[in-house]
Protein backbone atom coordinates (compact mmCIF):
# COMPACT_ATOMS: atom_id res chain seq x y z
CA UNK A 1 96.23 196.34 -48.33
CA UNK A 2 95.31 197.94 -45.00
CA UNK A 3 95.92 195.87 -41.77
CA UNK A 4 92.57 196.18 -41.27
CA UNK A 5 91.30 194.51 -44.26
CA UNK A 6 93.58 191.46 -43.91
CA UNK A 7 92.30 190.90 -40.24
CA UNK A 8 88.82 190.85 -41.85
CA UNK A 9 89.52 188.49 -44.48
CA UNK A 10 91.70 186.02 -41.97
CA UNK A 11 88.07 186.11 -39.86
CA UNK A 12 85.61 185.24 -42.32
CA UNK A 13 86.60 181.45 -42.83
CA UNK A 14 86.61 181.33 -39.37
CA UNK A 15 83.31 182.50 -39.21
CA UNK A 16 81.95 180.74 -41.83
CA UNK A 17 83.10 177.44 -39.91
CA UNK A 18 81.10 178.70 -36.83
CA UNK A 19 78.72 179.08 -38.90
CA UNK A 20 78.52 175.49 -40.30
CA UNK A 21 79.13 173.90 -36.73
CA UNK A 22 76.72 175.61 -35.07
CA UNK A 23 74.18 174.61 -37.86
CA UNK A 24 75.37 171.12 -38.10
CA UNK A 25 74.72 171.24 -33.52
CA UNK A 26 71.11 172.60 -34.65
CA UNK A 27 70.38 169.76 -36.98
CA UNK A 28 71.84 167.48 -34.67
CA UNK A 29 69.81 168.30 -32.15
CA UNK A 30 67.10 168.58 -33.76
CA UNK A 31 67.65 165.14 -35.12
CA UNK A 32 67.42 163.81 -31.46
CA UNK A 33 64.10 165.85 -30.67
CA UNK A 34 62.64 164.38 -33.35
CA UNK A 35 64.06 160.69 -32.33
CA UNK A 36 63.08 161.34 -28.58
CA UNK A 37 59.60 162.57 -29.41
CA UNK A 38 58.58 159.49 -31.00
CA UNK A 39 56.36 156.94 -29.76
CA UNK A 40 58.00 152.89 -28.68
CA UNK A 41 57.23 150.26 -31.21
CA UNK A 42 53.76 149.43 -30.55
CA UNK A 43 52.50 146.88 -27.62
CA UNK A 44 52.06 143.47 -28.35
CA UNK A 45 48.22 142.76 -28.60
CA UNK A 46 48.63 140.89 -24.96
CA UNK A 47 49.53 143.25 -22.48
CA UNK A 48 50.85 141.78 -19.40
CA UNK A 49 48.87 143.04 -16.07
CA UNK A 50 51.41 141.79 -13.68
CA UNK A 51 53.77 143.94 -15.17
CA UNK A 52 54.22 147.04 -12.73
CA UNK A 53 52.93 144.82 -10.11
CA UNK A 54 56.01 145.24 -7.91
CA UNK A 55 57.07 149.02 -8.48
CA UNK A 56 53.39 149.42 -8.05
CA UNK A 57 52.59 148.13 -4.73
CA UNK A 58 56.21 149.73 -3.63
CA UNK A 59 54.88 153.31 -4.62
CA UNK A 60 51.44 153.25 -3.33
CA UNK A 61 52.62 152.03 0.02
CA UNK A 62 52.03 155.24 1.87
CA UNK A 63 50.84 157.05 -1.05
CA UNK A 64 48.89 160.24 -0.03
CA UNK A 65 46.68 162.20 -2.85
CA UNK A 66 47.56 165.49 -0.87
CA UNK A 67 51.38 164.79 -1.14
CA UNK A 68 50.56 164.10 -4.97
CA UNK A 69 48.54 166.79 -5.31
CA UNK A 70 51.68 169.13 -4.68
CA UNK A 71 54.05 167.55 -6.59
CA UNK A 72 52.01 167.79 -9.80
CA UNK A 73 51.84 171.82 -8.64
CA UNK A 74 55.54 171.39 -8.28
CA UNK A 75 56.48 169.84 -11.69
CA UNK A 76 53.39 171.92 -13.36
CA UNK A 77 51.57 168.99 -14.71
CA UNK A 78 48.68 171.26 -15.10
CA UNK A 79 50.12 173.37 -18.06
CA UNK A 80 49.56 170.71 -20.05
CA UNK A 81 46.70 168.30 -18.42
CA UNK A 82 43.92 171.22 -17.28
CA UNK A 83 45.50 174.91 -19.04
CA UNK A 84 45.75 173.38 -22.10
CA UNK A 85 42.54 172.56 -22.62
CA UNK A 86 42.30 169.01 -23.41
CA UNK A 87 44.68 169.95 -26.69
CA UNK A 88 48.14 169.01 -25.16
CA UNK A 89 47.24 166.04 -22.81
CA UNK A 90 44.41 164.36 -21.29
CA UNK A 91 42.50 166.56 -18.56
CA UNK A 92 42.75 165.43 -15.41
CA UNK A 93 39.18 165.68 -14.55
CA UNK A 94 38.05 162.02 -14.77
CA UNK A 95 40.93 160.50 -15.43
CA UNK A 96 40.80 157.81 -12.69
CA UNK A 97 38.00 156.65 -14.84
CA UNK A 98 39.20 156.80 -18.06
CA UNK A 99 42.32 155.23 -16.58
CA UNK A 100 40.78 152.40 -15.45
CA UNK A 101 39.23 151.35 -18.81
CA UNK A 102 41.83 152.86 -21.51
CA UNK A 103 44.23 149.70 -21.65
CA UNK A 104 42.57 146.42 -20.55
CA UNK A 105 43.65 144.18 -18.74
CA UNK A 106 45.78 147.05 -16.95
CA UNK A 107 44.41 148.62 -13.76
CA UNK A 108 43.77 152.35 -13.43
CA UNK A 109 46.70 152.01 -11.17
CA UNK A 110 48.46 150.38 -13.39
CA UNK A 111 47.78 152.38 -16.49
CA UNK A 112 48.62 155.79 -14.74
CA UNK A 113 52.26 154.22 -13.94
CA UNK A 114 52.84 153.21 -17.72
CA UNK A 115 51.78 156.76 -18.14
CA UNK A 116 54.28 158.45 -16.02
CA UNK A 117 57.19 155.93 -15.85
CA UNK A 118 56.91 154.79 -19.91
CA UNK A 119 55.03 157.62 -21.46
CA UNK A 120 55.32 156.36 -24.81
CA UNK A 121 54.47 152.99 -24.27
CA UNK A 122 50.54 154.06 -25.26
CA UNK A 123 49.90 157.21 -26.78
CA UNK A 124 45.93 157.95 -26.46
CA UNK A 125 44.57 158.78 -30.17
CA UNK A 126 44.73 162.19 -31.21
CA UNK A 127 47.84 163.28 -28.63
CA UNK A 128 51.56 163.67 -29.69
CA UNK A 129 54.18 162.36 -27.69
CA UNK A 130 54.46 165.75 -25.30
CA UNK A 131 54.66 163.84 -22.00
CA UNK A 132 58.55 163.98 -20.20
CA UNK A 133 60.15 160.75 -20.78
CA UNK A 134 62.79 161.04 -17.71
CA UNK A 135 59.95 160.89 -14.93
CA UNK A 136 61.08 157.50 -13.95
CA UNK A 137 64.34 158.77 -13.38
CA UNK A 138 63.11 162.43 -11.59
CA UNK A 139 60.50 160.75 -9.43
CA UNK A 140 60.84 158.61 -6.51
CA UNK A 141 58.79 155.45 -6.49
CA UNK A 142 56.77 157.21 -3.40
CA UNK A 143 56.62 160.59 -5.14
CA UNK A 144 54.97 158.51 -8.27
CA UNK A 145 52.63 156.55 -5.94
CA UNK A 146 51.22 160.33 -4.52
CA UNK A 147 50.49 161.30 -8.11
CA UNK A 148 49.11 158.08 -8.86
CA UNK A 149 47.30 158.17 -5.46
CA UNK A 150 45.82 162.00 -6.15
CA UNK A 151 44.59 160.92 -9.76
CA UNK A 152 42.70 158.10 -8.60
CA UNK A 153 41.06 161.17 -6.75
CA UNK A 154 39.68 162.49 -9.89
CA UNK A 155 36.64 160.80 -10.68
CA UNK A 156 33.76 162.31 -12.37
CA UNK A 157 32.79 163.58 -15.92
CA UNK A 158 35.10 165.29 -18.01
CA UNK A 159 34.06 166.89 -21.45
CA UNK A 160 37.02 165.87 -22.86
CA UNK A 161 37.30 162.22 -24.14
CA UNK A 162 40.99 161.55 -24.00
C-alpha cells in the first residue's frame, strides 16, 4: 500500500469524530436556543404592582426620552419593533398606551420594565419569545429609565394591536 493511502485511511476516523463532535456542539446548542427561547412559567393570576417599584423610581430619576431615544438607535430596537412590521414585536407607535393597560394592576411604567428587564415574564398573544433576555444585565438602570422615559413618548394610534 502506498504511503499515501495509509495517511488517508489513519485520517478518516479522525474525521469522522470531528464530524460527530461538531454535530453533537450543533445539537447542543441548539438544545439551549430552544431552552432560552422559551417563555417563564406563567404569572400567578395576582400580579404584584409594587414589584419594580424600587429599580423603577431608581431608573426614571433623570430619565430623558432623547437619551432613550438614542439608545434604542444604538441597540436597533427598531428592527424588530417598527421594520418589522408589527410581525416580530409590538410597534412602538402607541405603545405607552397599550402599555399602560396590557397587564393590570402594573403601570405603563411598570409594564415596559418587565418588558425589558424580564422579557419573558408576559409574552403578548400572537409574539414568540424574540425579545433579548440579557438587557438587565447590558443596560444600566438609567439607560433603562431613558427607554422607558422615550416610550412613554409614544402615544397615539397604532394599527397594530399588540
Amino acid at each position: 500500500m502506498p504511503g499515501g493511502e495509509r495517511t488517508a485511511l489513519r485520517t478518516q476516523p479522525a474525521l469522522i469524530l470531528s464530524a460527530v463532535l461538531l454535530g453533537g456542539v450543533a445539537i447542543a446548542f441548539l438544545g439551549a436556543f430552544i431552552f432560552a427561547s422559551q417563555p417563564e412559567d406563567a404569572p400567578s393570576s395576582s400580579i404584584n404592582a409594587g414589584l419594580y417599584a424600587a429599580p423603577l423610581a431608581t431608573a426614571l430619576a433623570e430619565a430623558s426620552p432623547a437619551a432613550g431615544e438614542k439608545l434604542i438607535a444604538e441597540y436597533a430596537c427598531s428592527a424588530c419593533h417598527l421594520a418589522g412590521e408589527g410581525r416580530i414585536a409590538p410597534l412602538f407607535p402607541g405603545i405607552a398606551d397599550r402599555a399602560a393597560e396590557r397587564r393590570p394592576p402594573l403601570s405603563a411604567e411598570q409594564y415596559l420594565y418587565e418588558s425589558i428587564v424580564r422579557p419573558s415574564a408576559f409574552l403578548v398573544l400572537g409574539y414568540a419569545a424574540a425579545m433579548p433576555i440579557n438587557y438587565a444585565d447590558r443596560l444600566s438602570p438609567s439607560e433603562i429609565g431613558h427607554i422607558i422615559a422615550h416610550l412613554l413618548s409614544l402615544k397615539g394610534d397604532s394599527n397594530e394591536g399588540g
